[in-house]
Protein backbone atom coordinates (compact mmCIF):
# COMPACT_ATOMS: atom_id res chain seq x y z
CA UNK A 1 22.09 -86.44 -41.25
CA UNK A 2 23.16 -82.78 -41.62
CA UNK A 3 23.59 -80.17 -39.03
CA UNK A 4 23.41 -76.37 -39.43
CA UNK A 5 25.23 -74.26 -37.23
CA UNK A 6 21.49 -73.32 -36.16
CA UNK A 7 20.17 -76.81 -35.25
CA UNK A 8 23.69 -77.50 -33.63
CA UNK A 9 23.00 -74.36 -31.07
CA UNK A 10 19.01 -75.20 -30.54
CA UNK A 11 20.43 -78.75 -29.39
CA UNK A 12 22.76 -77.23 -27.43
CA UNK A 13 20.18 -74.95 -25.47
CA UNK A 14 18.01 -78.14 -25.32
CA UNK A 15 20.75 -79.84 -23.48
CA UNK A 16 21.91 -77.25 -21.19
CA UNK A 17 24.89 -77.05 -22.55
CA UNK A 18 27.19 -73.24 -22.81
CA UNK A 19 26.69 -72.00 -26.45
CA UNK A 20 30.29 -70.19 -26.22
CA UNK A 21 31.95 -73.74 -25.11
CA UNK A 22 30.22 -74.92 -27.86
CA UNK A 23 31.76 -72.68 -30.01
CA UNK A 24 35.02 -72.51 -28.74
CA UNK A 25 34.51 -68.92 -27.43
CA UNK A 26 35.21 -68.96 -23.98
CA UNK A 27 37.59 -66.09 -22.10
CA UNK A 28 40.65 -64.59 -24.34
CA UNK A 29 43.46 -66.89 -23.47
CA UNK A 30 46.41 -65.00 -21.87
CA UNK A 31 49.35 -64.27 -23.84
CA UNK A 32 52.03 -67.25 -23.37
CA UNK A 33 54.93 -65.89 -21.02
CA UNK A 34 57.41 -68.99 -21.74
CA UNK A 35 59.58 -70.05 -25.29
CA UNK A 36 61.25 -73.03 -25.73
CA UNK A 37 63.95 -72.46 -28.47
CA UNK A 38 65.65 -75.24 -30.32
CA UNK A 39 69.30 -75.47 -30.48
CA UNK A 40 71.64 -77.59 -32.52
CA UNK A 41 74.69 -77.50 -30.29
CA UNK A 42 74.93 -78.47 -26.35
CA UNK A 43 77.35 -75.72 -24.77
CA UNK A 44 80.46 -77.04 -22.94
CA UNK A 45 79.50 -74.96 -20.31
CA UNK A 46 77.65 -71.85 -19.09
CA UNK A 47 80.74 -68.95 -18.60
CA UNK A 48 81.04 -67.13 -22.06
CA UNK A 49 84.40 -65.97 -20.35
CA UNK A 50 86.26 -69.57 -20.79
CA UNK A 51 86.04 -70.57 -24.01
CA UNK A 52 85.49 -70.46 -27.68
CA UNK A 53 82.48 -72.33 -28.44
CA UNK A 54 79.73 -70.31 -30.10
CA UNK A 55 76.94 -72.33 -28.39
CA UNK A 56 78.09 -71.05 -24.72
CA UNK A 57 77.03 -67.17 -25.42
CA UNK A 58 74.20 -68.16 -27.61
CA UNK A 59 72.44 -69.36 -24.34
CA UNK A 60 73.63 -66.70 -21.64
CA UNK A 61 75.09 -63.72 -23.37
CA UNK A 62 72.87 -60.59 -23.01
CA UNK A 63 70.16 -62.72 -21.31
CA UNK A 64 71.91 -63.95 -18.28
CA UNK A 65 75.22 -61.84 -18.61
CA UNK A 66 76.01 -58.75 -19.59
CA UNK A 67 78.77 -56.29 -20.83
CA UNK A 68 79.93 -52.72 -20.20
CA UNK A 69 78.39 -52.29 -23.58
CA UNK A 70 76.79 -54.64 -26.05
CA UNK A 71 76.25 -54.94 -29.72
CA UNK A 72 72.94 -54.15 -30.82
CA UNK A 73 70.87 -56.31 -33.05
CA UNK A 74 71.80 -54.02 -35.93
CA UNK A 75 75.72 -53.61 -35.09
CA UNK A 76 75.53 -50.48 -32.91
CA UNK A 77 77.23 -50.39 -30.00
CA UNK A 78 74.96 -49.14 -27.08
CA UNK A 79 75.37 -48.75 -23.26
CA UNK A 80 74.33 -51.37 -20.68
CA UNK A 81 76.62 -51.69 -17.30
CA UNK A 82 78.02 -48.64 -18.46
CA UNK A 83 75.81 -45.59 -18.92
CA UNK A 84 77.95 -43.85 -20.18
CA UNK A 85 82.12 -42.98 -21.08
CA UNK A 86 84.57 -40.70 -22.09
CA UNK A 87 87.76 -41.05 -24.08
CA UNK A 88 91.28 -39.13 -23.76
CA UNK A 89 92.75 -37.44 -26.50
CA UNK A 90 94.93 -39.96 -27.16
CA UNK A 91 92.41 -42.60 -27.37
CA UNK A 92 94.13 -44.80 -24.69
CA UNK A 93 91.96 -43.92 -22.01
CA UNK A 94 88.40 -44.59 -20.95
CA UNK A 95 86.63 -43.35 -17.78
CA UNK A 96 83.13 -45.48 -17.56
CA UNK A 97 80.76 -44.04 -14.93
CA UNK A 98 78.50 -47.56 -14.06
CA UNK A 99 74.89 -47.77 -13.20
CA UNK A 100 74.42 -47.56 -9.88
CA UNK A 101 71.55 -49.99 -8.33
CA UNK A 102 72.53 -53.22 -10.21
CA UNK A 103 72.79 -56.01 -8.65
CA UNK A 104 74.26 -60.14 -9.38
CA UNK A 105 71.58 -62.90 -9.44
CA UNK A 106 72.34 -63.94 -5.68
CA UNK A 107 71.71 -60.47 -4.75
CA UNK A 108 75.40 -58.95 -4.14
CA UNK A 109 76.23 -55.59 -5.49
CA UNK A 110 77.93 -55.01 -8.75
CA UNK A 111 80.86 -51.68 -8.91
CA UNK A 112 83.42 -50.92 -9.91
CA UNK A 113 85.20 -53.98 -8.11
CA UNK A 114 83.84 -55.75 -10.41
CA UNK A 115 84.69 -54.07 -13.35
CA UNK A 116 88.23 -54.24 -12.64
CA UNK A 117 88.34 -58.01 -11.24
CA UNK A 118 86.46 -58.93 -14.79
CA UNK A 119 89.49 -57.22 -16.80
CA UNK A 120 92.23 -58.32 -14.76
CA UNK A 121 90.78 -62.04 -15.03
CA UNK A 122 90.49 -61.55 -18.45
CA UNK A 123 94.37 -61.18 -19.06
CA UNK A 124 95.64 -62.98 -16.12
CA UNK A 125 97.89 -65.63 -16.99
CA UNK A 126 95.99 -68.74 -16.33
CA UNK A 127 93.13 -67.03 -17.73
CA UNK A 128 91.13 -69.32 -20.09
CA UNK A 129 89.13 -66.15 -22.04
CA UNK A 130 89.27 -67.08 -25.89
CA UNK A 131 90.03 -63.40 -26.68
CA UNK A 132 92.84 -63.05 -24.06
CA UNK A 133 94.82 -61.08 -26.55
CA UNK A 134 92.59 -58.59 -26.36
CA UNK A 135 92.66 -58.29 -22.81
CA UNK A 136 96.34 -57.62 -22.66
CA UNK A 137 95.67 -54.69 -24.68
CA UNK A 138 94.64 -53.33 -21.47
CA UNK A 139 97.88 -51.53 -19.34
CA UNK A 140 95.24 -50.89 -16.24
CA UNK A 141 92.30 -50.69 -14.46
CA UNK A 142 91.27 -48.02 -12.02
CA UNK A 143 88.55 -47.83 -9.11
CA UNK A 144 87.40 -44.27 -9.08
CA UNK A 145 84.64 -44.74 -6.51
CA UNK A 146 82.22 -47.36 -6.48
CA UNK A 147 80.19 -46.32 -9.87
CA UNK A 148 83.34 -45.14 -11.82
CA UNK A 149 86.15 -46.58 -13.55
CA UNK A 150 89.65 -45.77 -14.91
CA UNK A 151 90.79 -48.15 -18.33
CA UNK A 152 94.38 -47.59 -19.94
CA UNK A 153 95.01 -49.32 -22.81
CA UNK A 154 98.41 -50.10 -24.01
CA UNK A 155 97.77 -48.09 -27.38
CA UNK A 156 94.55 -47.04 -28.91
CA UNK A 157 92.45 -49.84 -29.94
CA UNK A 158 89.76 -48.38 -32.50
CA UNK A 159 87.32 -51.42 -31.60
CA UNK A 160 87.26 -51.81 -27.47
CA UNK A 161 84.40 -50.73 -26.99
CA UNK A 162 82.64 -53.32 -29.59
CA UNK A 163 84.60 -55.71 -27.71
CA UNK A 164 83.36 -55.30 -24.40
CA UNK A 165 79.77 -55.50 -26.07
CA UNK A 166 80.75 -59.33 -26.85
CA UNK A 167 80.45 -62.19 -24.86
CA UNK A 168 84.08 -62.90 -23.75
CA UNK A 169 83.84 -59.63 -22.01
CA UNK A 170 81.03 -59.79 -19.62
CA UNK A 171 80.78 -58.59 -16.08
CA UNK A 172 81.24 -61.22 -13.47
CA UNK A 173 81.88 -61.14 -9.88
CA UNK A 174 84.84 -62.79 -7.60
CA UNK A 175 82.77 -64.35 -5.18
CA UNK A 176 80.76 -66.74 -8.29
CA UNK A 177 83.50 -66.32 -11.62
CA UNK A 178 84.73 -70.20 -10.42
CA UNK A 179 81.58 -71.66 -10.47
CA UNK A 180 79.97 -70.22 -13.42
CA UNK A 181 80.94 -73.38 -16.13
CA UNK A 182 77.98 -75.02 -14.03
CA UNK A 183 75.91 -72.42 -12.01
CA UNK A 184 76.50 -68.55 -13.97
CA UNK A 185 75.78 -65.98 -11.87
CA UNK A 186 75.34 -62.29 -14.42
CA UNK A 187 73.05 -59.42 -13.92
CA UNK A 188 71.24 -60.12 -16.75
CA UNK A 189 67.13 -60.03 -17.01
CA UNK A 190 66.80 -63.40 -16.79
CA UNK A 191 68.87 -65.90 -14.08
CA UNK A 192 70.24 -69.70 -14.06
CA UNK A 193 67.19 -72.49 -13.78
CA UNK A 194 68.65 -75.39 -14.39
CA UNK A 195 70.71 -77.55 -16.58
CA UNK A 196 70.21 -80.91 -17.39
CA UNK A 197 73.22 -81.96 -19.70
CA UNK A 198 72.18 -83.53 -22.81
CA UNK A 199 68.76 -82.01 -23.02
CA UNK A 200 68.32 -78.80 -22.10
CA UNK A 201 69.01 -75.16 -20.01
CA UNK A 202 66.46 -73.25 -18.36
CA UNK A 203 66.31 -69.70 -17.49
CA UNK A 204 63.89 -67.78 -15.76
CA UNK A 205 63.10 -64.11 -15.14
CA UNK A 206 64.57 -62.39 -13.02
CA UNK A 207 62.75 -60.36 -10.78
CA UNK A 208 65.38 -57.74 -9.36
CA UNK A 209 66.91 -56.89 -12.59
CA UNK A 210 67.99 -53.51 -12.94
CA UNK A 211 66.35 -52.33 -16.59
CA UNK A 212 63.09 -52.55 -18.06
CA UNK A 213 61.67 -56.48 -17.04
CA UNK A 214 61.69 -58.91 -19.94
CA UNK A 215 58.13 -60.49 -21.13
CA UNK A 216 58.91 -63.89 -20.94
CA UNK A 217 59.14 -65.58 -17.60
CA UNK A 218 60.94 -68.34 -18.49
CA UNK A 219 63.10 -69.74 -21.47
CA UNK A 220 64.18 -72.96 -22.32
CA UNK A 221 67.23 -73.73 -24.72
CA UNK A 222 66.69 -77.50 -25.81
CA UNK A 223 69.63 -79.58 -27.29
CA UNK A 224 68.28 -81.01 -30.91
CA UNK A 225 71.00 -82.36 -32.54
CA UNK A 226 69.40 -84.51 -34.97
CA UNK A 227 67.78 -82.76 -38.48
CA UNK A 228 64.88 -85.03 -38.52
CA UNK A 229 64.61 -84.63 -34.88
CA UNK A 230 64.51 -80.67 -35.48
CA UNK A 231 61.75 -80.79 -38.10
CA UNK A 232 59.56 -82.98 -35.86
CA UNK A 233 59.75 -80.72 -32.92
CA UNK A 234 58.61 -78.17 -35.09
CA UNK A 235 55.99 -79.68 -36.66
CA UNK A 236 54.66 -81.01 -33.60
CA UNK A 237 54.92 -77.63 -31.59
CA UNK A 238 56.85 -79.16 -28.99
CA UNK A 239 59.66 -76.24 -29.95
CA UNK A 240 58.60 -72.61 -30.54
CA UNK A 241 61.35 -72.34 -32.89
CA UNK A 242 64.98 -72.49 -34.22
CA UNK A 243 67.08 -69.43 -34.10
CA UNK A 244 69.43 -70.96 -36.52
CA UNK A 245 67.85 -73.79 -38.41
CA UNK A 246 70.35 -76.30 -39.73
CA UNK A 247 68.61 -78.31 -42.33
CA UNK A 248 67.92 -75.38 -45.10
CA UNK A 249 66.24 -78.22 -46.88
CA UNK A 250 63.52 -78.05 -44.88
CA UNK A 251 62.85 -74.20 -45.30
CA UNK A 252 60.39 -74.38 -48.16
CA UNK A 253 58.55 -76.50 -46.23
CA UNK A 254 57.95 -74.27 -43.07
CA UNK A 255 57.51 -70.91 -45.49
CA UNK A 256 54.17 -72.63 -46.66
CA UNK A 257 52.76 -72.92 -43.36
CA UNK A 258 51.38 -69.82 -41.91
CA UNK A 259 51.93 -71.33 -38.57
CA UNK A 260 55.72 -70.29 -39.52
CA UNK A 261 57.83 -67.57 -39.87
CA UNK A 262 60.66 -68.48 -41.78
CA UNK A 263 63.65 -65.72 -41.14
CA UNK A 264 66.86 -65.48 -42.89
CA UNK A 265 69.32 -63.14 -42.09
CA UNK A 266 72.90 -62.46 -41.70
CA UNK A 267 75.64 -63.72 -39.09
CA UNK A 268 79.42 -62.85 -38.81
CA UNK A 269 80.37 -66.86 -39.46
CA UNK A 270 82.98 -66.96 -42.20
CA UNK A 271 82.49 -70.92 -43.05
CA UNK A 272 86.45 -71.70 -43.89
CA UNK A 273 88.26 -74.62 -45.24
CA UNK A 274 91.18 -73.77 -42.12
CA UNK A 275 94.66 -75.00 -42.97
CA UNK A 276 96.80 -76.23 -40.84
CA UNK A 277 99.86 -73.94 -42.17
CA UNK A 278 102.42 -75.55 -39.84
CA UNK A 279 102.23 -78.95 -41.78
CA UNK A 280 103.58 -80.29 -44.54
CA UNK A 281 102.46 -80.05 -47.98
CA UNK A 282 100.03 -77.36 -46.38
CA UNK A 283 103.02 -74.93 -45.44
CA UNK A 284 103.79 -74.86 -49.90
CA UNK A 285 102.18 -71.68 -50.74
CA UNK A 286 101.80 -73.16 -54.33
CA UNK A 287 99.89 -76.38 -52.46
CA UNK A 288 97.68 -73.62 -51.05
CA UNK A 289 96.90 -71.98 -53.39
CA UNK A 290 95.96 -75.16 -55.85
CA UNK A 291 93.14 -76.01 -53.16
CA UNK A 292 92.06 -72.30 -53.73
CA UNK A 293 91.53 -73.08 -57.49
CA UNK A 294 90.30 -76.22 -56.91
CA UNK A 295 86.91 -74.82 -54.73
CA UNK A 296 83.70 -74.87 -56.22
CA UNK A 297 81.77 -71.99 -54.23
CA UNK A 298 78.74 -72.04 -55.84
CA UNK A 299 78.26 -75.60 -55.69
CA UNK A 300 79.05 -75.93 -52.53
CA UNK A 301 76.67 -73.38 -51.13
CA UNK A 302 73.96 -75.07 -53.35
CA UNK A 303 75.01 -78.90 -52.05
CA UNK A 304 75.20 -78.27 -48.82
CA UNK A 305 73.26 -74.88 -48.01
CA UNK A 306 70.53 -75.30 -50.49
CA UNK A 307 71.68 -72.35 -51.41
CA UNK A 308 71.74 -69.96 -48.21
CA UNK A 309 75.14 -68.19 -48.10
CA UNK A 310 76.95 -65.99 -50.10
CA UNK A 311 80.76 -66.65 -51.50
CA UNK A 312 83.39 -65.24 -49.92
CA UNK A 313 87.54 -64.95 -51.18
CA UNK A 314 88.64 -63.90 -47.21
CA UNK A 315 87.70 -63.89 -43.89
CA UNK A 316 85.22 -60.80 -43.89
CA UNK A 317 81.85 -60.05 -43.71
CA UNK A 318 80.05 -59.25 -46.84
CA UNK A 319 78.10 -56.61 -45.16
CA UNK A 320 80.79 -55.01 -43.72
CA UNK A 321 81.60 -51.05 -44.65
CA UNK A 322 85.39 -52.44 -45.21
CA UNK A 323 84.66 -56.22 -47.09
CA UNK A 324 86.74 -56.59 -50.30
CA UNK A 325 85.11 -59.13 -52.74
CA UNK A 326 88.60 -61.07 -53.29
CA UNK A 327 86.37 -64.00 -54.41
CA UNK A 328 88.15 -63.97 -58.10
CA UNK A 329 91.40 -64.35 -57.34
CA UNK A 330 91.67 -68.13 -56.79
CA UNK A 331 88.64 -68.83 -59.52
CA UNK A 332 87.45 -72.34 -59.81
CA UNK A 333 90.40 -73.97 -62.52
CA UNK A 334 90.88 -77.88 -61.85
CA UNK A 335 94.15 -77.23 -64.81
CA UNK A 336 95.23 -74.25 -62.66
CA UNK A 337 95.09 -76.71 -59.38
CA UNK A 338 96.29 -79.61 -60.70
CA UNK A 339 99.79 -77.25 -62.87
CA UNK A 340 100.15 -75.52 -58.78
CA UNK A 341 100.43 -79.19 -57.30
CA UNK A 342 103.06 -80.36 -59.69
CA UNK A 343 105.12 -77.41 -59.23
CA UNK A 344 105.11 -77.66 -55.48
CA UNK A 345 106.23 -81.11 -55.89
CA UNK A 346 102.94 -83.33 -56.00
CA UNK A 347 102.01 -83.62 -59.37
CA UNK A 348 100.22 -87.08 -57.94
CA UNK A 349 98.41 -85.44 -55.26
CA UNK A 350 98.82 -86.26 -52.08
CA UNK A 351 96.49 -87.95 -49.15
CA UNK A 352 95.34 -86.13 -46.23
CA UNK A 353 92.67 -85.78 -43.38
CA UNK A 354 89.28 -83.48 -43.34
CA UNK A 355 88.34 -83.41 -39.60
CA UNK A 356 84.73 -82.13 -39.26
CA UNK A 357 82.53 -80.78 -36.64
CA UNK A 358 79.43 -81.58 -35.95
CA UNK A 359 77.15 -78.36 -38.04
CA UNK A 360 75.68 -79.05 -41.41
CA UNK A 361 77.63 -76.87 -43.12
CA UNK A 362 80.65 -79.26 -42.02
CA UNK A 363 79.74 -82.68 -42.51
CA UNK A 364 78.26 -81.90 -45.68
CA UNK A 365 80.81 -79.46 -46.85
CA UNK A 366 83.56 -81.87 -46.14
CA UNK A 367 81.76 -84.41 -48.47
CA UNK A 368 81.61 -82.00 -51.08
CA UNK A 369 85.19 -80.37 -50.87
CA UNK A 370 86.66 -83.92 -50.61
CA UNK A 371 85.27 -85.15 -54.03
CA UNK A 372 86.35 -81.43 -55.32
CA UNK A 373 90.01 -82.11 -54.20
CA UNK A 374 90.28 -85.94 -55.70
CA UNK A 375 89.86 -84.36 -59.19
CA UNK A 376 93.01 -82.67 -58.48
CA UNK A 377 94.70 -85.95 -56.51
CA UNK A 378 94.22 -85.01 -52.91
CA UNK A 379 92.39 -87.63 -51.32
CA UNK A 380 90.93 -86.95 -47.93
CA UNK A 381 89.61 -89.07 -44.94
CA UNK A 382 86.65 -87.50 -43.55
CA UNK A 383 87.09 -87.95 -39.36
CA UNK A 384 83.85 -86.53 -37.99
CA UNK A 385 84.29 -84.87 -34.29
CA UNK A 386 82.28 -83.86 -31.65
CA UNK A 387 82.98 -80.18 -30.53
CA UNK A 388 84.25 -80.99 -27.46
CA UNK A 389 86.72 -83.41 -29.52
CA UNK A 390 87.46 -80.88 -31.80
CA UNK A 391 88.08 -78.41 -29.85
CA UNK A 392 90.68 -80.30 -28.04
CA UNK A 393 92.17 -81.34 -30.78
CA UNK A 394 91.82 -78.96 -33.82
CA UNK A 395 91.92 -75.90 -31.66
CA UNK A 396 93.67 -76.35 -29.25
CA UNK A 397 95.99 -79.35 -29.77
CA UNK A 398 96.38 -77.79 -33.36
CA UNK A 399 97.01 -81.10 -34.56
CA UNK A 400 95.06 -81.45 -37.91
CA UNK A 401 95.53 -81.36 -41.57
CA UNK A 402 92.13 -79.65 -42.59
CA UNK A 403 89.23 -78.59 -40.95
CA UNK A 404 85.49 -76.79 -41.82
CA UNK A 405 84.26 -74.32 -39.03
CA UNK A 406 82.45 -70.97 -39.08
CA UNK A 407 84.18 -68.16 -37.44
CA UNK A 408 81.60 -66.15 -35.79
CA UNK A 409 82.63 -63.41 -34.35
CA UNK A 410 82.62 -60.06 -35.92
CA UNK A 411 85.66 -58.43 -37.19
CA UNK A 412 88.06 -61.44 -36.35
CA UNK A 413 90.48 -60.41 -39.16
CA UNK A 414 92.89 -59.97 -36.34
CA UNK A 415 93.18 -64.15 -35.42
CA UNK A 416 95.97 -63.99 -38.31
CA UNK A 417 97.91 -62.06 -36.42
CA UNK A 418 98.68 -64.39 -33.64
CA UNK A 419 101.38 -66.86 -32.92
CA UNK A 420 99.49 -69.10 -30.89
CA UNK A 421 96.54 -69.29 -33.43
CA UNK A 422 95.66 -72.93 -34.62
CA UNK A 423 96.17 -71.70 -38.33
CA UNK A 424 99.94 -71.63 -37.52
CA UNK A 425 100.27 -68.70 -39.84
CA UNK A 426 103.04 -66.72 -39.38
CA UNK A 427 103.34 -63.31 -41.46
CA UNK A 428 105.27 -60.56 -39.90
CA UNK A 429 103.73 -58.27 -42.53
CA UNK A 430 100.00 -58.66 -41.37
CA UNK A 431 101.82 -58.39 -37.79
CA UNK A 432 102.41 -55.01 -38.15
CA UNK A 433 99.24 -53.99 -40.45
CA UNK A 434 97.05 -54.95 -37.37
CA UNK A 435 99.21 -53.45 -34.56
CA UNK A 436 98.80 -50.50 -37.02
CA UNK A 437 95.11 -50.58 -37.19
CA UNK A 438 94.83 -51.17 -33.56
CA UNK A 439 96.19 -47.64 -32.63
CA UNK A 440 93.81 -46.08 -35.41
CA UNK A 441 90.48 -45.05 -34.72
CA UNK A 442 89.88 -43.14 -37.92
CA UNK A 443 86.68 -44.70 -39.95
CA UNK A 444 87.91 -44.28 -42.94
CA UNK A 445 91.64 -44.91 -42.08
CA UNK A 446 91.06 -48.39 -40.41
CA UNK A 447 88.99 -49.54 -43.96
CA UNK A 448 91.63 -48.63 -45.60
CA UNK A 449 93.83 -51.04 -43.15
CA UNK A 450 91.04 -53.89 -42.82
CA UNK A 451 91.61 -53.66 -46.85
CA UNK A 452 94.97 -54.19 -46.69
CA UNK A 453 94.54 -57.30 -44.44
CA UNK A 454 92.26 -59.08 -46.45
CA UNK A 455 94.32 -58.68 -49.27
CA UNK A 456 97.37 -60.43 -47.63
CA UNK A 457 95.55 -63.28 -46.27
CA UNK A 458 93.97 -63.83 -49.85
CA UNK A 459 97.48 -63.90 -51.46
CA UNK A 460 98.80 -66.08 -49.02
CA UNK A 461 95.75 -68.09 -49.20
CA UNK A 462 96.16 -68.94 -45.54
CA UNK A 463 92.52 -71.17 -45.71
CA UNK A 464 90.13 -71.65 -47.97
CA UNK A 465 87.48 -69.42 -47.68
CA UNK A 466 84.29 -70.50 -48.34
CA UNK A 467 81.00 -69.24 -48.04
CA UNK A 468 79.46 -66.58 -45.31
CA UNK A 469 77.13 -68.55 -43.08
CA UNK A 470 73.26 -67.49 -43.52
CA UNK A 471 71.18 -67.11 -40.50
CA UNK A 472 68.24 -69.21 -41.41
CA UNK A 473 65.24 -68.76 -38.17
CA UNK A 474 62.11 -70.54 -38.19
CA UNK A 475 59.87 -70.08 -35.15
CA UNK A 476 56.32 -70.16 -34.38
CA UNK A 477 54.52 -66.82 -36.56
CA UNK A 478 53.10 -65.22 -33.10
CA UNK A 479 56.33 -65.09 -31.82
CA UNK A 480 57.93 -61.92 -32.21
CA UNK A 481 61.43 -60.23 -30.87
CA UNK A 482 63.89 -62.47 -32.25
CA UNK A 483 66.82 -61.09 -34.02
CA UNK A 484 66.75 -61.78 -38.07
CA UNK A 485 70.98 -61.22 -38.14
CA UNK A 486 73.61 -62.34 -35.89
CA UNK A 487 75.98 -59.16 -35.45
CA UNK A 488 77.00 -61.33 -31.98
CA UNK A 489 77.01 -64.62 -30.97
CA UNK A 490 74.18 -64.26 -29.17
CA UNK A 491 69.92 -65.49 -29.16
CA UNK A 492 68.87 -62.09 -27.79
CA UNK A 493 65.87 -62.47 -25.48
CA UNK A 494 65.16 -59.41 -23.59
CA UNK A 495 62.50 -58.56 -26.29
CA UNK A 496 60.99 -61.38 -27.17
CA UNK A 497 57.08 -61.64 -26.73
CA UNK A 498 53.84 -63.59 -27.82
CA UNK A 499 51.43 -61.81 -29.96
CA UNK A 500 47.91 -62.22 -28.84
């Protein structure tokens, strides 16, 4: 028997029942105040101040801690602690003058104390800071009353104040800094929940932050590590979204739904084939350089990006003012790979290890890149990691052949340049291009340097350089706020809302 919607609605009269519940009409729901983001890699730990891992500020930075400045969704650099600066004449100086009113999440004052104990921790010697090079860059740090600040650097450093807008350089206080890993204490619009390792972190609003109040009144950051695991989430609404979604595969899929919005963007990760230049046969320039030839770009962003990323012949952003496309110099020539080999003395080939991390782009890049080298005789053994092993081993134990990993922060070029660096490159030539583009702040001066960098690090084919890492979001379509590049490491919540 049929129903029309009339006969439905003269039943539902007859029985006394609400017309609009009938319907589905009842009150305007409220708008959700709570997200639940998806995210492939656990953090280590909470304090973007101790270490390198990407998946540390991608969880706190800029929601839970915060800079003298920060980098702005579109690259700009733009005042937080700091309302405002000047700088000396000779560039080596800057004067800060703080906000005044802002306080830490268990309600003690942040000044200039603060300021100063951040810096100092940053280049003390058992400091732990990832970017502790750039730290020693600074010669001082002055209290000039509680809401102003003296800096000296060393020399003129074109960049500080992007640097202090990055996660390694965020504000923390003396009486918490030790106990962040676990329990982070910032001044950010949002404060610690809880974490439960292996699952997820939750933050919550907080409700004596010092700027304009966030919309959301709690966010969760849960661990997905699994790519079938990710797309069932989705599916099943049990995540809002992905910031960074790691099985492109699955894109097409999601872009047909309108329940989706499927975002892709840009991100500062230069995905690199890094070379352990210490080691024997990789210290042979010639050995280098027939890996170089021997890279397939294209088919390797199609294998195992599905085709999200864009070639790169250095380590620098394609959407960067100063990027060189050096990606013909090593083209794709198996002959050219295979005559480099035997003139460095391995016309055989040689056997070596590929030790991957766990992202996408690395387990299935190291598939790919292995069968690419065994048509010119390098065999590799794939050893899959887990960051934390990697990172004790590749990092910072430097012990490795090869290795895949995107470097994400922006403007890195200067990681070449150091001693300690697990590359083990050593070229006193770059040495004194980057102390030289450290003291310049010129614009068009410091391209001209950045140029010159690239250009050495291509010759000398220090890594293999790959493919720039796409940001590829997918999140729920009434969600709105989230960044569509990734200038920083950072998932950027402060204006994130639900659209009615």
């Amino acid at each position: 028997m049929m129903h029309t919607r009339g006969s439905l609605l003269r039943a539902a009269a007859l029985a006394g029942l609400s017309v609009l519940a009938l319907l589905g009409a009842g009150p305007a729901e409220a708008a959700k105040t709570s997200v639940t983001l998806g995210v492939r890699l656990e953090p280590p730990h909470l304090d973007p101040t101790a270490g390198a891992a990407a998946a540390i500020d991608e969880v706190v930075f800029i929601n839970l801690f915060e800079g003298l400045t920060q980098v702005d969704r579109d690259g700009t650099v733009k005042p937080v602690l700091a309302e405002s600066w000047t700088i000396s004449p000779d560039g080596k100086t800057y004067t800060f003058k703080l906000r005044s009113g802002v306080t830490f999440h268990d309600g003690t004052a942040f000044d200039a104390e603060d300021v100063k104990f951040s810096l100092e921790r940053g280049k003390a010697a058992d400091s732990a800071n990832a970017q502790k090079a750039r730290f020693e860059q600074i010669e001082s740090v002055e209290v000039l009353g509680p809401t102003e600040v003296r800096v000296t650097l060393t020399q003129p450093v074109g960049d500080f104040l992007i640097f202090l807008g990055t996660g390694d350089a965020v504000m923390v206080a003396p009486e918490t800094a030790a106990g962040n890993k676990a329990q982070p204490v910032g001044t950010g619009p949002f404060r610690f929940g809880q974490w439960v390792q292996g699952d997820k972190v939750e933050l919550s609003r907080s409700p004596a932050y010092w700027g304009t109040p966030v919309k959301l009144e709690t966010a969760t950051f849960k661990v997905i590590a699994d790519n079938a695991a990710a797309f069932s989430a989705m599916m099943a609404g049990d995540v809002d979204g992905f910031p960074i979604y790691n099985a492109p595969e699955n894109l097409p899929q999601f872009a047909a739904d309108p329940r989706f919005a499927v975002v892709v963007g840009t991100t500062e990760g230069e995905t690199i084939l890094s070379t352990n230049n210490a080691r024997a046969p990789f210290s042979n320039l010639k050995v280098r350089q027939a890996i170089a030839h021997a890279i397939d770009r294209k088919a390797l962003i199609d294998g195992a990006m599905f085709g999200y990323g864009t070639p790169i012949g250095t380590h620098f952003a394609p959407h960067h003012p100063a990027y060189r496309d050096l990606t013909g110099t090593y083209p794709y020539d198996l002959d050219k790979a295979r005559a480099l080999l035997a003139e460095a003395g391995y016309p055989d080939g040689f056997k070596a290890t590929l030790k991957l991390p766990p992202p996408t782009y690395a387990r299935r890049g190291g598939e790919i890149l292995a069968s690419d080298l065994k048509k010119i005789g390098i065999e590799l053994e794939l050893i899959p990691l887990e960051w934390a092993q990697w990172l004790e081993q590749v990092f910072k134990g430097k012990d490795y052949d090869l290795t895949i990993v995107s470097h994400t922060e922006a403007n890195d070029i200067n990681i070449y340049a150091r001693d300690d660096y697990y590359f083990n490159y050593n070229n006193p030539e770059l040495k004194a291009l980057m102390a030289r583009l450290d003291a310049t702040s010129d614009e068009a001066a410091r391209t001209a340097l950045y140029g010159e960098a690239q250009e050495i690090i291509t010759r000398d084919a220090v890594n293999g350089f790959l493919f720039q890492l796409a940001k590829t979001g997918v999140w729920d379509a009434r969600l709105k706020g989230l960044w569509e590049n990734a200038p920083v490491q950072a998932n950027d919540l402060t204006g994130v809302y639900w659209e009615d």
